[in-house]
C-alpha atoms as a PDB file:
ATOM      1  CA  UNK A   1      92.194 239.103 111.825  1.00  0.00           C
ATOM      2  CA  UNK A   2      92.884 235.767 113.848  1.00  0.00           C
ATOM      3  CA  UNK A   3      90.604 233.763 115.288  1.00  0.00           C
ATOM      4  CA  UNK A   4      90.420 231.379 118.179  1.00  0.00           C
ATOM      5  CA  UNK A   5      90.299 228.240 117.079  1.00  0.00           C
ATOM      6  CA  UNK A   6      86.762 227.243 119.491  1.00  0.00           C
ATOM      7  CA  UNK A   7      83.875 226.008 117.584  1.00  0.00           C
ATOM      8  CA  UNK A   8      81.570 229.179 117.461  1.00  0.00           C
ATOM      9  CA  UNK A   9      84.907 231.184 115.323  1.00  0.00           C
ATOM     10  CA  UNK A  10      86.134 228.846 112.864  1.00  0.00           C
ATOM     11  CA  UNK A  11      86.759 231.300 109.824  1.00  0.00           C
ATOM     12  CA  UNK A  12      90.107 232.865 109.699  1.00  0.00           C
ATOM     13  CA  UNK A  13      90.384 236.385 108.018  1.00  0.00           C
ATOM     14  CA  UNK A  14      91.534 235.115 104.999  1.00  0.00           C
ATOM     15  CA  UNK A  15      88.703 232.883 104.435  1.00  0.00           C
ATOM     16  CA  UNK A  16      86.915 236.145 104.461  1.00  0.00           C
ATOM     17  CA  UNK A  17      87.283 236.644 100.826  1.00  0.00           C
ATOM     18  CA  UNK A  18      85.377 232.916  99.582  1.00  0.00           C
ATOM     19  CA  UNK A  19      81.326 233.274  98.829  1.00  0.00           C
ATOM     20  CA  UNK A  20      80.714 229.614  99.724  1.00  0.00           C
ATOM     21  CA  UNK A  21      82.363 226.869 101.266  1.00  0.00           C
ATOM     22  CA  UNK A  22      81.500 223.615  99.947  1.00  0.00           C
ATOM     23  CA  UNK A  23      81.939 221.526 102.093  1.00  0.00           C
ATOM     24  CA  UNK A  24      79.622 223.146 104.493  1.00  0.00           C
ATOM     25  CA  UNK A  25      77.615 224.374 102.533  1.00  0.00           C
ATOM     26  CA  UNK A  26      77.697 228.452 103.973  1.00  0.00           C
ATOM     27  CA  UNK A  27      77.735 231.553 102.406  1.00  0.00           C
ATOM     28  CA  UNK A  28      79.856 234.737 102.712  1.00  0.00           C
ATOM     29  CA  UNK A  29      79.391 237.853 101.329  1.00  0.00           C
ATOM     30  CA  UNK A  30      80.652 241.448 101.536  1.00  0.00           C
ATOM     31  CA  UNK A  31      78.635 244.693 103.019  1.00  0.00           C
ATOM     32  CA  UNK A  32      78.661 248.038 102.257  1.00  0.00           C
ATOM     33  CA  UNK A  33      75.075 248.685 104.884  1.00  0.00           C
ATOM     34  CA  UNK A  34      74.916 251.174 107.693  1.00  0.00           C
ATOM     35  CA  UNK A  35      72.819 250.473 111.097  1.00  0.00           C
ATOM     36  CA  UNK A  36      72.745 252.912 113.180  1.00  0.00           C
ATOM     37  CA  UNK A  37      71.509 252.091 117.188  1.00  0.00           C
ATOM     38  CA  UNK A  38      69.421 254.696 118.877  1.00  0.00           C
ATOM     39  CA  UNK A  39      70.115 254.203 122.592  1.00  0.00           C
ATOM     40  CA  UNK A  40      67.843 256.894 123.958  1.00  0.00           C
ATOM     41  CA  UNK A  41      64.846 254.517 121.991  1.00  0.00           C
ATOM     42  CA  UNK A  42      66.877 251.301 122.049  1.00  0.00           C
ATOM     43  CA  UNK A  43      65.861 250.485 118.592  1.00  0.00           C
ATOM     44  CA  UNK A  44      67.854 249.823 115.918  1.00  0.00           C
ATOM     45  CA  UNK A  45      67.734 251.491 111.742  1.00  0.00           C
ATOM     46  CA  UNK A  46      69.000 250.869 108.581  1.00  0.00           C
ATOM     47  CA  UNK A  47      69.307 253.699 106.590  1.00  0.00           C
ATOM     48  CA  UNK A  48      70.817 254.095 103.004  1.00  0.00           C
ATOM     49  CA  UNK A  49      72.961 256.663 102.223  1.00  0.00           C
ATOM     50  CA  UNK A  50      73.847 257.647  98.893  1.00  0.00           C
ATOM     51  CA  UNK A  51      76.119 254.953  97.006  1.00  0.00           C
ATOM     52  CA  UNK A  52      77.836 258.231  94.531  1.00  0.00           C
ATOM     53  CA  UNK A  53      81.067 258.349  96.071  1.00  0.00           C
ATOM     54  CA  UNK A  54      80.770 255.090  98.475  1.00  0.00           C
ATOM     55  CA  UNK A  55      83.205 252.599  99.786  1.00  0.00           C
ATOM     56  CA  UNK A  56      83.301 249.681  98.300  1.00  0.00           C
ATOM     57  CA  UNK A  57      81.771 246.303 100.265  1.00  0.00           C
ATOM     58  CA  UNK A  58      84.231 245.756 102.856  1.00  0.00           C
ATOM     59  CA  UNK A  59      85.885 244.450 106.041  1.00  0.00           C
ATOM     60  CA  UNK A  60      88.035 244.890 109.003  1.00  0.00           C
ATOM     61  CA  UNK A  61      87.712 248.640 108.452  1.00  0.00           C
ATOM     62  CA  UNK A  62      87.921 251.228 111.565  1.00  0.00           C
ATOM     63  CA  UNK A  63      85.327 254.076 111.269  1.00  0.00           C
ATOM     64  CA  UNK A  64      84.932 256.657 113.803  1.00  0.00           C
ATOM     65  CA  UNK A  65      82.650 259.766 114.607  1.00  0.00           C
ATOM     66  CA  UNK A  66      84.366 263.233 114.119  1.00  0.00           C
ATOM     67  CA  UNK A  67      81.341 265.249 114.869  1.00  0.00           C
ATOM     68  CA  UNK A  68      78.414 264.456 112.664  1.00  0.00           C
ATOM     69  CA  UNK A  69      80.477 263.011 110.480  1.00  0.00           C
ATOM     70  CA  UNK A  70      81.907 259.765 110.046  1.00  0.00           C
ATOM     71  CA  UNK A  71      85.471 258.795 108.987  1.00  0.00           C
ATOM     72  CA  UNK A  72      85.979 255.198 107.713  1.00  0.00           C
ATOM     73  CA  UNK A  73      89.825 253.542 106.641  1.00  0.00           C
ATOM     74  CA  UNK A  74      91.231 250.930 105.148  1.00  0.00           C
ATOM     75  CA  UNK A  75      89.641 247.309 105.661  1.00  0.00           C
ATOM     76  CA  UNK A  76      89.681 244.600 103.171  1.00  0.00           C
ATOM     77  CA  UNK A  77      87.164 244.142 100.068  1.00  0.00           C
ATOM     78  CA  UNK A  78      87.070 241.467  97.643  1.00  0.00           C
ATOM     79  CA  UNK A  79      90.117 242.723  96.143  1.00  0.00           C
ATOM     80  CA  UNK A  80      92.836 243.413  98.442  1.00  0.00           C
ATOM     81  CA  UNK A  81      93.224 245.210 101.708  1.00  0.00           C
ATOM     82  CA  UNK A  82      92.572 249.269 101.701  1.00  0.00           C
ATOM     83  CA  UNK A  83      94.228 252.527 102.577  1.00  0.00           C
ATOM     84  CA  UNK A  84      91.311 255.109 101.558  1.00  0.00           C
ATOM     85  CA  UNK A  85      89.560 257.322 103.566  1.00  0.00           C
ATOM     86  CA  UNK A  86      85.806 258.396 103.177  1.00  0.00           C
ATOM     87  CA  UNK A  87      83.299 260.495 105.293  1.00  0.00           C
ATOM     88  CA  UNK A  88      79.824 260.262 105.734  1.00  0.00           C
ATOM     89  CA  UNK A  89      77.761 263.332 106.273  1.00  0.00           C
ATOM     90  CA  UNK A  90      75.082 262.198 109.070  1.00  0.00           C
ATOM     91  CA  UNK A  91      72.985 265.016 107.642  1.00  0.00           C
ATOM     92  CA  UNK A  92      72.830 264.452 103.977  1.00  0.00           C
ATOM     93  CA  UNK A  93      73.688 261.181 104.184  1.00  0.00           C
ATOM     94  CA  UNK A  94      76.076 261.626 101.101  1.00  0.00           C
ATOM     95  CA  UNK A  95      79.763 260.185 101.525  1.00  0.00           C
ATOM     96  CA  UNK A  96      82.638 262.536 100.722  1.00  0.00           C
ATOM     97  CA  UNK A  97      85.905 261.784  99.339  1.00  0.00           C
ATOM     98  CA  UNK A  98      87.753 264.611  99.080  1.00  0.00           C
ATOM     99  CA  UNK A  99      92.004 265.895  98.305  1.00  0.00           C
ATOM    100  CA  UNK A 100      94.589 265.039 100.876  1.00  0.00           C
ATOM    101  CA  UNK A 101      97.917 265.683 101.542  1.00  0.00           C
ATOM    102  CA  UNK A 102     101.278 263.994 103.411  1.00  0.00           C
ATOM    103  CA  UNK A 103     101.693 260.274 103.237  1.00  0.00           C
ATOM    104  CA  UNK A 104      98.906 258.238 103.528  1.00  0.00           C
ATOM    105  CA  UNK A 105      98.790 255.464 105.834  1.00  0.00           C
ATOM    106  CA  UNK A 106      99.743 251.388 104.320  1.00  0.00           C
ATOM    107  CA  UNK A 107      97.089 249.463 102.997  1.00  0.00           C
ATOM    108  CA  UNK A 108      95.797 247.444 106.320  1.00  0.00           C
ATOM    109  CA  UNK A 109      92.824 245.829 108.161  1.00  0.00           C
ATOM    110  CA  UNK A 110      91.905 244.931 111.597  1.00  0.00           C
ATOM    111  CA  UNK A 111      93.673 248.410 112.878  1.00  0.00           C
ATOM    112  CA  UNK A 112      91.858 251.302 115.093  1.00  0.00           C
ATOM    113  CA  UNK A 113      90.568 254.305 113.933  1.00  0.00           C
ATOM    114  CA  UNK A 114      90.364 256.993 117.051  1.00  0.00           C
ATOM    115  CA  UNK A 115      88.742 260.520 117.060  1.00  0.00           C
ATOM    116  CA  UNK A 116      90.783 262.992 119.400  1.00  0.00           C
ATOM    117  CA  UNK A 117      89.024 266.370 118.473  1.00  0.00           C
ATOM    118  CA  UNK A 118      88.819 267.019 114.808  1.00  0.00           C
ATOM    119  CA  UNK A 119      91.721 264.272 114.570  1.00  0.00           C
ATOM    120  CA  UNK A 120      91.644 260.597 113.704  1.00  0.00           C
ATOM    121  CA  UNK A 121      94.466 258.519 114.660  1.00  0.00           C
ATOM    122  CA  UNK A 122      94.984 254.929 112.819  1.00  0.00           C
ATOM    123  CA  UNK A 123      97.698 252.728 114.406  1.00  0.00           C
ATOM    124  CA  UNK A 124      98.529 248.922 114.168  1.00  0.00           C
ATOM    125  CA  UNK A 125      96.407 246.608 111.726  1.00  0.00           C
ATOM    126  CA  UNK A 126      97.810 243.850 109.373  1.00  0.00           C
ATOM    127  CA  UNK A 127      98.718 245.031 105.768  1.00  0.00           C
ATOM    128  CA  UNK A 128      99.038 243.473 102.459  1.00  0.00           C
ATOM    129  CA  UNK A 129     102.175 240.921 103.356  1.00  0.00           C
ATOM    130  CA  UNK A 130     100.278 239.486 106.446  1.00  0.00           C
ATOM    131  CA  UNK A 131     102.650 242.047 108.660  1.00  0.00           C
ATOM    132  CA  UNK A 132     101.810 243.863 111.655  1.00  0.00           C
ATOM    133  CA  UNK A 133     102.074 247.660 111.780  1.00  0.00           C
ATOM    134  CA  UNK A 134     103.625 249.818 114.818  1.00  0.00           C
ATOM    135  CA  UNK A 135     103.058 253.127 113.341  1.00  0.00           C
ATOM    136  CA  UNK A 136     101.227 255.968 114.476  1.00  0.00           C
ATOM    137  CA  UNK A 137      98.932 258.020 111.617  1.00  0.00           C
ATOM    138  CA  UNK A 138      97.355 261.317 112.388  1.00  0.00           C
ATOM    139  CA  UNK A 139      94.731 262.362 109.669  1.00  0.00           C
ATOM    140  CA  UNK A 140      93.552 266.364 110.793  1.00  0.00           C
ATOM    141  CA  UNK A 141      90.268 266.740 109.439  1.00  0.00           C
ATOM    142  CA  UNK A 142      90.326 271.017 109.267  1.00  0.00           C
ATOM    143  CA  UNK A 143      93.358 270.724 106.919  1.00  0.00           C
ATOM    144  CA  UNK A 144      92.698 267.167 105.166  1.00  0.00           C
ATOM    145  CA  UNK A 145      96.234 266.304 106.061  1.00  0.00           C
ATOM    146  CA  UNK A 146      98.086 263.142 106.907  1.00  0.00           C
ATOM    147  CA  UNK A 147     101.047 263.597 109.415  1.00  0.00           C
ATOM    148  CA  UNK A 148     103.444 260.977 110.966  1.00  0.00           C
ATOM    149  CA  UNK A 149     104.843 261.921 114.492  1.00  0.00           C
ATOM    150  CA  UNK A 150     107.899 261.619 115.890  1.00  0.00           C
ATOM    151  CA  UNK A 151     106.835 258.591 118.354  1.00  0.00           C
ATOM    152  CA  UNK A 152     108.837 258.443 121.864  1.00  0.00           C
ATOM    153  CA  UNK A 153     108.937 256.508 124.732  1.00  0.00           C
ATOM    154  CA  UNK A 154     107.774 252.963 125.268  1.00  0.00           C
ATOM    155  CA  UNK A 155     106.290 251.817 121.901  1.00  0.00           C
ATOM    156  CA  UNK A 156     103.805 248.978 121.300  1.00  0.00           C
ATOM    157  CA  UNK A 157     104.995 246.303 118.985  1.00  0.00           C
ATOM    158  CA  UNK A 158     103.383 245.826 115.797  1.00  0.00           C
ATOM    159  CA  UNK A 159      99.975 244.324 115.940  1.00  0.00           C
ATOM    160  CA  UNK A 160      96.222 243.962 115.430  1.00  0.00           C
ATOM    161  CA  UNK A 161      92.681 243.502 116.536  1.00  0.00           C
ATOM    162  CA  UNK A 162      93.363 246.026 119.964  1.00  0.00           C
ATOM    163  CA  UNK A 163      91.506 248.591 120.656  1.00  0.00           C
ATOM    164  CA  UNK A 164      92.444 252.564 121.113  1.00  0.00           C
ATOM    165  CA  UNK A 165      89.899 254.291 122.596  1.00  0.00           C
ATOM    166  CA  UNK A 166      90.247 258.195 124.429  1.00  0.00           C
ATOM    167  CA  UNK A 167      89.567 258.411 128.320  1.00  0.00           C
ATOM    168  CA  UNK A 168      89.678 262.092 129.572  1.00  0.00           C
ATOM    169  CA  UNK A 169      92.830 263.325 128.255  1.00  0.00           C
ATOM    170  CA  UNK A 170      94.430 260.297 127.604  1.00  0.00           C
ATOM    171  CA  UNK A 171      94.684 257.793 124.207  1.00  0.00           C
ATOM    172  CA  UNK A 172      94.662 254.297 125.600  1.00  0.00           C
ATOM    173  CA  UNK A 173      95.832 251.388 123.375  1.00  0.00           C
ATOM    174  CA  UNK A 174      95.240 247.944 124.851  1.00  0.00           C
ATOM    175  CA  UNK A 175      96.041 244.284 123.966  1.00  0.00           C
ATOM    176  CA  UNK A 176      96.194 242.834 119.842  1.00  0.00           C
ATOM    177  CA  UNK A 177      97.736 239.634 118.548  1.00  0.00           C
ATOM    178  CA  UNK A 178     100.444 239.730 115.566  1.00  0.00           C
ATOM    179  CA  UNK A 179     102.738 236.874 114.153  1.00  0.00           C
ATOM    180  CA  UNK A 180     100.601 234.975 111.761  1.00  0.00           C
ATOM    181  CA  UNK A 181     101.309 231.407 110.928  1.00  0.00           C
ATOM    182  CA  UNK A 182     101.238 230.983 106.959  1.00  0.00           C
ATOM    183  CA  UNK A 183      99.794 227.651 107.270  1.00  0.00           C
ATOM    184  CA  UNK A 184      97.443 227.976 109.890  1.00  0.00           C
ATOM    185  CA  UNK A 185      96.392 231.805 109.208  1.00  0.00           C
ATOM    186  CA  UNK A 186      96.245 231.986 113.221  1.00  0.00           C
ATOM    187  CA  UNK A 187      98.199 234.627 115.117  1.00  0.00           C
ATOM    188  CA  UNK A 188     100.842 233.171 117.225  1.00  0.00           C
ATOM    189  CA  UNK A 189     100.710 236.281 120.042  1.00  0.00           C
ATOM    190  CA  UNK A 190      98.016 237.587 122.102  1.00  0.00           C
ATOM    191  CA  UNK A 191      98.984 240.989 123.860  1.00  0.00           C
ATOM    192  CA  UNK A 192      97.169 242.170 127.349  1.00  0.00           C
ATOM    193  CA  UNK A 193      99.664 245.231 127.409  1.00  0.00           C
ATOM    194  CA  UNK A 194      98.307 248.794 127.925  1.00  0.00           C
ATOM    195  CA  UNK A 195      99.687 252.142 127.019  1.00  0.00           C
ATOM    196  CA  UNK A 196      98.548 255.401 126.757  1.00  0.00           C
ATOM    197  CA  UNK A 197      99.156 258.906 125.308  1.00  0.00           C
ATOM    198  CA  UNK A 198      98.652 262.418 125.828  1.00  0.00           C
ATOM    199  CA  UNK A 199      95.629 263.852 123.768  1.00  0.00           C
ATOM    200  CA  UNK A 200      97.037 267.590 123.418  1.00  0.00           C
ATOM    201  CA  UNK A 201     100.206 266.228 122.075  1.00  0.00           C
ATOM    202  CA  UNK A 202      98.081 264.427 119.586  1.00  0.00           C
ATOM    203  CA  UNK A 203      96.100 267.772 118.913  1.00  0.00           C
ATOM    204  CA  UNK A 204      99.379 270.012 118.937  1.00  0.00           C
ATOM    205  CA  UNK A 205     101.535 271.103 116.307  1.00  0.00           C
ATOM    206  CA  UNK A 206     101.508 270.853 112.597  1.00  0.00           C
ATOM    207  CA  UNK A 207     103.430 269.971 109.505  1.00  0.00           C
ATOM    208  CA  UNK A 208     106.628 271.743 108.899  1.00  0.00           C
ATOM    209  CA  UNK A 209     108.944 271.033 106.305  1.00  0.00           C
ATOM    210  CA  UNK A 210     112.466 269.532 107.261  1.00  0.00           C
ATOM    211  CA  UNK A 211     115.554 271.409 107.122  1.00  0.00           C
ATOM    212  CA  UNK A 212     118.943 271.306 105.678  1.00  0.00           C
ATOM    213  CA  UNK A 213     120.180 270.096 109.187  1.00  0.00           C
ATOM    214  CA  UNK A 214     117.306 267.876 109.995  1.00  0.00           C
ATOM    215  CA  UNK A 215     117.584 266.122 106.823  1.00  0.00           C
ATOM    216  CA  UNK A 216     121.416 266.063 105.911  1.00  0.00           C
ATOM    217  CA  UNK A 217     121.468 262.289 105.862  1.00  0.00           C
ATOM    218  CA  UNK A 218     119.122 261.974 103.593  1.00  0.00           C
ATOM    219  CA  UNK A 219     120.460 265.357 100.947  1.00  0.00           C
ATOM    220  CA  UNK A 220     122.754 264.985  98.387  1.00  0.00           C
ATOM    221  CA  UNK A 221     126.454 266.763  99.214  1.00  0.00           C
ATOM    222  CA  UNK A 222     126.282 270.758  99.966  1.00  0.00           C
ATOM    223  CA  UNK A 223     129.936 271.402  98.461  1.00  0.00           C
ATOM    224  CA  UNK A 224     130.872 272.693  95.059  1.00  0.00           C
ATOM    225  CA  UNK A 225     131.301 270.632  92.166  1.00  0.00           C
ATOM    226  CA  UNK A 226     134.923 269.499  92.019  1.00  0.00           C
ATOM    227  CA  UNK A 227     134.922 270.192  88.066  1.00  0.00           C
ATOM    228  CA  UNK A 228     134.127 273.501  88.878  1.00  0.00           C
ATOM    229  CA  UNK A 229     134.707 275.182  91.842  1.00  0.00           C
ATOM    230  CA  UNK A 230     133.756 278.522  91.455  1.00  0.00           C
ATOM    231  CA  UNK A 231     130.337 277.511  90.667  1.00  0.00           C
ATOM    232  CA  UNK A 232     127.615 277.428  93.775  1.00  0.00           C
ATOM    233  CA  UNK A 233     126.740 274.618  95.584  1.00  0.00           C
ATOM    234  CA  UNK A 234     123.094 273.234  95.341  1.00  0.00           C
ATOM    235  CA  UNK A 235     121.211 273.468  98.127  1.00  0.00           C
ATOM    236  CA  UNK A 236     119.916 270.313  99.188  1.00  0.00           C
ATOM    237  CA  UNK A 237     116.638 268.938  98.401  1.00  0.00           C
ATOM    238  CA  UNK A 238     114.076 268.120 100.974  1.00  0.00           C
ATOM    239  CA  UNK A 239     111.433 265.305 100.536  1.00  0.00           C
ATOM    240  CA  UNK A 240     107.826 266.499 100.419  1.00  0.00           C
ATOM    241  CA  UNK A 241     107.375 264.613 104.204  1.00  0.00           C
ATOM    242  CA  UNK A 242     105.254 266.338 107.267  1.00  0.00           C
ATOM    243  CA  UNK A 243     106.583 266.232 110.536  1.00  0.00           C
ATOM    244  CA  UNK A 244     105.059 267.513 113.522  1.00  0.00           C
ATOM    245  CA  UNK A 245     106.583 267.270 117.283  1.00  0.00           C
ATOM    246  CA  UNK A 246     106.403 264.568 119.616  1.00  0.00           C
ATOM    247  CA  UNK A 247     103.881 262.270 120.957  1.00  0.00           C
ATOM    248  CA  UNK A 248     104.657 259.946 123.973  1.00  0.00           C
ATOM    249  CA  UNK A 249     103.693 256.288 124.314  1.00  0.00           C
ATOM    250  CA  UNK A 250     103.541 255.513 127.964  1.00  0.00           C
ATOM    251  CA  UNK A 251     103.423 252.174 128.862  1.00  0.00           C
ATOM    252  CA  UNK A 252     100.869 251.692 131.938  1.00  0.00           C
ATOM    253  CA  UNK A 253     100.586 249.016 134.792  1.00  0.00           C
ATOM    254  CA  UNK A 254      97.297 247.923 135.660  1.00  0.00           C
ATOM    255  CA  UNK A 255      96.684 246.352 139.185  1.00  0.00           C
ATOM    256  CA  UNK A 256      95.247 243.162 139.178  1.00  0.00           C
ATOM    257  CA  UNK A 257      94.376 240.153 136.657  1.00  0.00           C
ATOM    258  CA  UNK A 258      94.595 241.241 132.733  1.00  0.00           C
END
């Protein structure tokens, strides 16, 4: 998403998207290959699944393993940053694309991708306006569902290129870099924070719908219609939006030099 500026990374993400430079002479291209490396045999393959149903040549994407499967989001192609999701049956090789429901994620690269049991948490990446997410996306493979938690405690601010990675029973986010300069395409922060999360909060709960009370702010007026009194109120509408309960940032303190 931002690179350093030393000799050996001199391409910034948005040069991503140019086949050649001229001056210099090199070439870019996009990939849509899979390598897979076997440590048991520390040799490495390059099978080809079957392109019906794949992702398009891409970028900055975060894939994990659910399983045998593989869950890929987002990145950037030629086109414009991503917010699809596809899986990749290890054992047919075919890649699946299948019906979801509750609000997908914002079209981002450079985020984190996390399996916690048959769930796949995306936070953080850059999205289509150069801006840094904060948000916290659960995708539950079982019911094909996107939720949005309820996020507590001490939150991360928005960023990219971290890392989120599961230790025991803990989510662990660590470090990023946001605030991109428009001329210079170089992110103006670096982050060596840490925090962490419970996993069986992540794994807990499910959608519910909101109610009346939960949503009053957001539902037109309950009363009767002043033209008309003895007619019934409306009940209030509620917006097609999964909720689940709380998950708990917890920011940690690591001895020594970060």
């Amino acid at each position: 998403e931002c690179w350093d500026t030393e000799e050996e990374s001199t391409m910034s993400e948005d040069e991503e998207d140019e086949e050649e430079d001229g001056g210099q002479g090199a070439k870019f291209t996009w990939y849509d290959d899979l390598y897979i490396f076997d440590t048991e045999t520390n040799t490495w393959e390059n099978p080809e699944p079957i392109k019906l149903g794949a992702p398009s040549p891409r970028a900055a994407h975060a894939l994990c393993a659910v399983g045998k499967k593989l869950v890929i989001f987002g990145g950037r192609d030629r086109e414009a940053r991503k917010n699809d999701l596809y899986v990749l049956d290890t054992e047919t090789m075919k890649w699946q694309q299948f019906a979801r429901t509750g609000q997908q994620p914002e079209p981002r690269s450079f985020h984190t991708a996390t399996a916690v049991g048959h769930r796949v948490v995306i936070t953080g990446g850059r999205g289509v306006q150069d801006q840094h997410f904060a948000d916290f996306n659960i995708f539950d493979t079982k019911t094909r569902e996107w939720l949005q938690p309820a996020v507590h405690g001490t939150k991360p601010a928005p960023r990219g290129m971290h890392t989120a990675t599961v230790v025991a029973d803990q989510l662990v986010l660590f470090g990023g870099s946001s605030d991109v300069d428009p001329e210079t395409m170089q992110c103006q922060k670096r982050y060596a924070d840490l925090f962490y999360a419970r996993t069986e909060e992540v794994l807990s709960g499910k959608s519910i719908q909101l109610t009346v009370v939960e949503n009053k702010e957001n539902s037109p007026a309950t009363s009767a219609p002043k033209d008309n009194p003895s007619q019934p109120p409306k009940p209030p509408t509620c917006p097609d939006q999964p909720r689940r309960q709380l998950t708990a940032w917890e920011s940690g303190e690591v001895p020594g030099m970060v």
